[in-house]
Protein backbone atom coordinates (compact mmCIF):
# COMPACT_ATOMS: atom_id res chain seq x y z
CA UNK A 1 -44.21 42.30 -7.61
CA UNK A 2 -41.51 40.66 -9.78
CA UNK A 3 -38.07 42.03 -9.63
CA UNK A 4 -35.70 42.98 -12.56
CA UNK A 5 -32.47 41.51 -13.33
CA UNK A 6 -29.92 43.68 -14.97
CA UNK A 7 -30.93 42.50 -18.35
CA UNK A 8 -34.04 44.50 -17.48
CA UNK A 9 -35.96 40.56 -17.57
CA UNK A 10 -38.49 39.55 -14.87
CA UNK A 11 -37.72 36.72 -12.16
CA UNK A 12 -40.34 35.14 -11.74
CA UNK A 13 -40.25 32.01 -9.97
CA UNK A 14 -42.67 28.75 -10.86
CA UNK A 15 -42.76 25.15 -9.93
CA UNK A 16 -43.37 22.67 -12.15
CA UNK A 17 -43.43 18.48 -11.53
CA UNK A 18 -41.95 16.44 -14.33
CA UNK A 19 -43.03 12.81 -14.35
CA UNK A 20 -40.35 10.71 -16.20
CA UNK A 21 -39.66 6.99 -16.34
CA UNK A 22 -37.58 4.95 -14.35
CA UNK A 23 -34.15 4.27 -16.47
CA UNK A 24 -32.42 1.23 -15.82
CA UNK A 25 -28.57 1.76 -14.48
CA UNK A 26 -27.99 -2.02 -15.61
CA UNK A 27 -29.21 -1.06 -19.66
CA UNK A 28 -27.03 1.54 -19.63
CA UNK A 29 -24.08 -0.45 -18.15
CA UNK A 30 -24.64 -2.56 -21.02
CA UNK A 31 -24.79 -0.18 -23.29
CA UNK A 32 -21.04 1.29 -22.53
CA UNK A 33 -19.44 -2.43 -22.62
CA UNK A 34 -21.19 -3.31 -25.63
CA UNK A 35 -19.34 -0.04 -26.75
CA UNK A 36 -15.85 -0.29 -25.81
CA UNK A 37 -15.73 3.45 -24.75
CA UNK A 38 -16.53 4.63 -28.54
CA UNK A 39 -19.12 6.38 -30.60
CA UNK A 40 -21.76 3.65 -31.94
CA UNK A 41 -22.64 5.68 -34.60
CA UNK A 42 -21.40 4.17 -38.14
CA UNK A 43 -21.03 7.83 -39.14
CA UNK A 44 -19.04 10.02 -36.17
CA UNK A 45 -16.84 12.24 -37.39
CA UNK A 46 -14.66 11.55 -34.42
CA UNK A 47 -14.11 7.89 -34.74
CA UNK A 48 -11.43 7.30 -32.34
CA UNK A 49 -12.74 9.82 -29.95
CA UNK A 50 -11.79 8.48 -26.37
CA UNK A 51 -11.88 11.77 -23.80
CA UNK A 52 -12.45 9.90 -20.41
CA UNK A 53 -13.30 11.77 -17.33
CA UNK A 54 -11.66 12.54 -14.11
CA UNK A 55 -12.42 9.29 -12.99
CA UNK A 56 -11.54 7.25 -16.09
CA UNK A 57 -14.67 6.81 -17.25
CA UNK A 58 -15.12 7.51 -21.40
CA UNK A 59 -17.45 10.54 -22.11
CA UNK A 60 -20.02 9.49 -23.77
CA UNK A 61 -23.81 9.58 -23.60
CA UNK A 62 -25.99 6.60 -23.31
CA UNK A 63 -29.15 7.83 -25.38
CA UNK A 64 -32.64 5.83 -26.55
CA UNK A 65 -32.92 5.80 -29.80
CA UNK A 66 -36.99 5.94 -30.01
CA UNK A 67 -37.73 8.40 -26.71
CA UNK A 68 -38.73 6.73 -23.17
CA UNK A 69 -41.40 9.73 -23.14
CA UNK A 70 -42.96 8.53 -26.97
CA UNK A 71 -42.73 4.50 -25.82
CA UNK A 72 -39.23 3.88 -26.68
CA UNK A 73 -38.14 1.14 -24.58
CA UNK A 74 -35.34 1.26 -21.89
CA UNK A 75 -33.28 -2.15 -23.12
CA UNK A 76 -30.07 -1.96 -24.82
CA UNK A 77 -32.18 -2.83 -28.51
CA UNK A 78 -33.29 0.59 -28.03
CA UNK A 79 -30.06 2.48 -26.65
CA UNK A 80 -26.69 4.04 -28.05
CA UNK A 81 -23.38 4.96 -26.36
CA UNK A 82 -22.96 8.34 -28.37
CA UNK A 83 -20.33 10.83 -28.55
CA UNK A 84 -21.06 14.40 -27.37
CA UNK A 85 -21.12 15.65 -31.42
CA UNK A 86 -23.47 12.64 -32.36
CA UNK A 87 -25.53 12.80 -29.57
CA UNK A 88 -26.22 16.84 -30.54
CA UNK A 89 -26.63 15.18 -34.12
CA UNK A 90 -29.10 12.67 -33.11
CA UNK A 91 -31.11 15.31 -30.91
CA UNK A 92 -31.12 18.38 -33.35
CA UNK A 93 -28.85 17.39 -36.33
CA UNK A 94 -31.14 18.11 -39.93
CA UNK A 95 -30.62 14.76 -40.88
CA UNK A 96 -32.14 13.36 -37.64
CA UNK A 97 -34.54 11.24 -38.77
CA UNK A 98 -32.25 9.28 -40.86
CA UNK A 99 -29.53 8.98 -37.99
CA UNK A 100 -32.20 7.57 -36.00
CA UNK A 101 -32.92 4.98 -37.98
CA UNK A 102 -29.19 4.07 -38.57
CA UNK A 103 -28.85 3.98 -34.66
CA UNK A 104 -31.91 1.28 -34.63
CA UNK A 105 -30.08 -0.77 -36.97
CA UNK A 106 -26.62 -0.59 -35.13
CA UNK A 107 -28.43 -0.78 -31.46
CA UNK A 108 -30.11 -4.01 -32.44
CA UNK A 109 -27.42 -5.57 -34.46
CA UNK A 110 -24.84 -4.71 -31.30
CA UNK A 111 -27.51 -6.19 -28.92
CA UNK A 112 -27.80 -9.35 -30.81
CA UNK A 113 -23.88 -10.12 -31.47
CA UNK A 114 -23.58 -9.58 -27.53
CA UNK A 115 -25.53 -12.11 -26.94
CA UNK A 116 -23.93 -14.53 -29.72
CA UNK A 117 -20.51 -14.28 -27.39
């Protein structure tokens, strides 16, 4: 028999496994120096946005722009140093389609002028 929290909801316990791909830890190094600790979306809000953590490091997320579980691949082409507003943008944001195809352009333009240098 399940017990009940004080919400009066069950707690019920399941298992579950959850099979994801490998990421690479070098992509996504690449990914926040080809950023420069900022948002690499054209349109943030919060240009200038620079919150670092405790340890110095900027907060930002490194997100695929096409999904590693639909295909997308794990290379910088197909990645984005995001702040945490564009990043909820990207993922649920109306306009999401659209964003996402203004993060493949700036992705693959990024990943090609890095290696220009």
């Amino acid at each position: 028999m399940n017990a009940l929290d004080s919400m009066g909801s069950v707690n019920a316990r399941r298992s579950s496994t959850i099979n994801r791909r490998q990421r690479s830890a070098r992509a996504r190094a690449a990914v926040l120096a080809r950023s420069g600790g900022l948002c690499e979306n054209p349109e943030c809000t919060s240009p200038g946005f620079q919150a670092v953590t405790d340890v110095g490091e900027p907060i930002l997320e490194v997100d695929h722009v096409h999904d590693l579980e639909l295909d997308g691949a794990d290379h910088p082409v197909n990645m984005v140093a995001l702040c945490p507003n564009c990043h909820a943008l990207k993922t649920r944001g109306m306009d999401r389609d659209a964003l996402r195809e203004a993060l493949a352009r700036v992705a693959r333009e990024r990943h090609l002028a890095a290696w220009q240098t």
